[in-house]
C-alpha atoms as a PDB file:
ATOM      1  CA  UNK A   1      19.478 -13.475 -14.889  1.00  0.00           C
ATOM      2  CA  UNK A   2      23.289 -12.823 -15.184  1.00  0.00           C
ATOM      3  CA  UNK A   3      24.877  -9.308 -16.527  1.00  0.00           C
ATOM      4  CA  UNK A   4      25.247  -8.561 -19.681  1.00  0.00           C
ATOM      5  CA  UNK A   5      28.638  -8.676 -21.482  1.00  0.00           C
ATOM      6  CA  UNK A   6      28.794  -4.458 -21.625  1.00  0.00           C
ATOM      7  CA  UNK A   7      27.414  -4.400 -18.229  1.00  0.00           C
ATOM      8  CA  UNK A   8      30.473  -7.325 -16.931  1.00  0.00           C
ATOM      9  CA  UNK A   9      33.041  -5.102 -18.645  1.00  0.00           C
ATOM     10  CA  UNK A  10      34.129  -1.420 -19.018  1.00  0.00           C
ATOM     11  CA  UNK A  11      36.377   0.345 -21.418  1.00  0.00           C
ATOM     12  CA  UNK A  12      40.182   0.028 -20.510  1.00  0.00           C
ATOM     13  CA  UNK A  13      39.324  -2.925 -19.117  1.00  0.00           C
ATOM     14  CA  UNK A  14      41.781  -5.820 -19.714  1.00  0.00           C
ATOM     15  CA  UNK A  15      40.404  -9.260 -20.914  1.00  0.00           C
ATOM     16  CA  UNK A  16      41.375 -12.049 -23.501  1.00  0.00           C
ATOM     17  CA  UNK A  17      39.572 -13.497 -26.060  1.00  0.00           C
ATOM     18  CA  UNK A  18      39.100 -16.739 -27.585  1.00  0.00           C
ATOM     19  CA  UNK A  19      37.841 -18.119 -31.366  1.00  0.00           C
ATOM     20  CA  UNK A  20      38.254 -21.535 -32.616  1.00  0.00           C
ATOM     21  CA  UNK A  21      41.811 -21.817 -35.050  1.00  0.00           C
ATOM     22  CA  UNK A  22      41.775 -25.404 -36.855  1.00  0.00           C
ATOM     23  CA  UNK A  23      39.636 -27.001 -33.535  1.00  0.00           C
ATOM     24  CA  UNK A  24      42.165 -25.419 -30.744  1.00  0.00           C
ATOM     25  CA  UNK A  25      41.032 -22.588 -28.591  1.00  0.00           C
ATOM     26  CA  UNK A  26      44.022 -20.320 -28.127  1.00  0.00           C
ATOM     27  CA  UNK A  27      43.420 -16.800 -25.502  1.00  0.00           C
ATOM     28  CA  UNK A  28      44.876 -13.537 -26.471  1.00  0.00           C
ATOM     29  CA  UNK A  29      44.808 -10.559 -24.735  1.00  0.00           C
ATOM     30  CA  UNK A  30      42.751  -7.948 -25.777  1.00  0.00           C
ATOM     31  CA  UNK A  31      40.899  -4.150 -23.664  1.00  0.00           C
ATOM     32  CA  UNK A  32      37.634  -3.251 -24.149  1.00  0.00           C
ATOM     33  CA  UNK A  33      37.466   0.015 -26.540  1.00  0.00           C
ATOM     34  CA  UNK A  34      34.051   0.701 -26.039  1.00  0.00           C
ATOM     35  CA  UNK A  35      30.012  -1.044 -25.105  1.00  0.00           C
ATOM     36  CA  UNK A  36      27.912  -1.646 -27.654  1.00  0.00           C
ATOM     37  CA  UNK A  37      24.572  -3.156 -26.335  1.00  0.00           C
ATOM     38  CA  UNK A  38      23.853  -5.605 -27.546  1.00  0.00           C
ATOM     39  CA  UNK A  39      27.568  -6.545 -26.611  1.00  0.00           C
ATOM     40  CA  UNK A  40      31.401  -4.645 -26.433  1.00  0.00           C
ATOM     41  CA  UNK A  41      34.275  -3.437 -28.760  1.00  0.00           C
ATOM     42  CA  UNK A  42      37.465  -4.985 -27.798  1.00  0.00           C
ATOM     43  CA  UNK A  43      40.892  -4.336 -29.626  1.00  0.00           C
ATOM     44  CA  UNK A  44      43.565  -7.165 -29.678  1.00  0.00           C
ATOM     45  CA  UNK A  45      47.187  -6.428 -29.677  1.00  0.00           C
ATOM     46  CA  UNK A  46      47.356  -6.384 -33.867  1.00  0.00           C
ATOM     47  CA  UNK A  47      45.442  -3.769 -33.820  1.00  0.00           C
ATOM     48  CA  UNK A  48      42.205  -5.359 -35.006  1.00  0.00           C
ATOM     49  CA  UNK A  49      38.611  -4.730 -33.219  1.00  0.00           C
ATOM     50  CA  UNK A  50      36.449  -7.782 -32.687  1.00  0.00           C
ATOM     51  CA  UNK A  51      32.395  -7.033 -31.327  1.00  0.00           C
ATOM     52  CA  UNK A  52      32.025  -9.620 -28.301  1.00  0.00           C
ATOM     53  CA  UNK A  53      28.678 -10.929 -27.416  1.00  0.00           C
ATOM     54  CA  UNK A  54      29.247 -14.081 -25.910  1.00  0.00           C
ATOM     55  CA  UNK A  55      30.552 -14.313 -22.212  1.00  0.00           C
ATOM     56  CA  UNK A  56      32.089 -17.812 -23.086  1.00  0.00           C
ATOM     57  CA  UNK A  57      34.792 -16.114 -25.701  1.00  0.00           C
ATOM     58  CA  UNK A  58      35.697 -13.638 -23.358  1.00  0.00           C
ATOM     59  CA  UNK A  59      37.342 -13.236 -19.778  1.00  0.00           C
ATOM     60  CA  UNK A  60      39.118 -10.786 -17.232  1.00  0.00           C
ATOM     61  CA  UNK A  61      42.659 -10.663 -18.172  1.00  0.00           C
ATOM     62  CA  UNK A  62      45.319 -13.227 -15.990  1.00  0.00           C
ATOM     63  CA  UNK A  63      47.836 -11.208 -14.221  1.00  0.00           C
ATOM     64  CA  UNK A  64      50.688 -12.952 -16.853  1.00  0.00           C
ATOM     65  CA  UNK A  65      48.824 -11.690 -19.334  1.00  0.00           C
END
């Protein structure tokens, strides 16, 4: 069995997120405010705070990121 999402990631950390928009998946960078079990808190740069439980919407951070 793999990790968990709050045991893959730690607060600070930086990552990027993805949702569907109008059938395109577009990344944007986001850090991990805080775990949550079941999943993590992340904060985009807007300002808003999305609660991440799927590893497939969520990755480390590129380094042009």
């Amino acid at each position: 069995m793999g990790r968990r999402i709050y045991e893959q990631y730690a607060p600070g950390d930086r990552v990027e997120i993805v949702f569907t928009n109008r059938g395109e998946e577009e990344w944007q960078p986001a850090v991990v405010v805080r775990p949550e079990p079941p999943g993590i808190w992340v904060r985009t740069a807007d300002g808003r705070e999305w609660f991440m439980t799927n590893t497939y919407r969520i990755r480390p951070a590129t380094q042009d990121a």
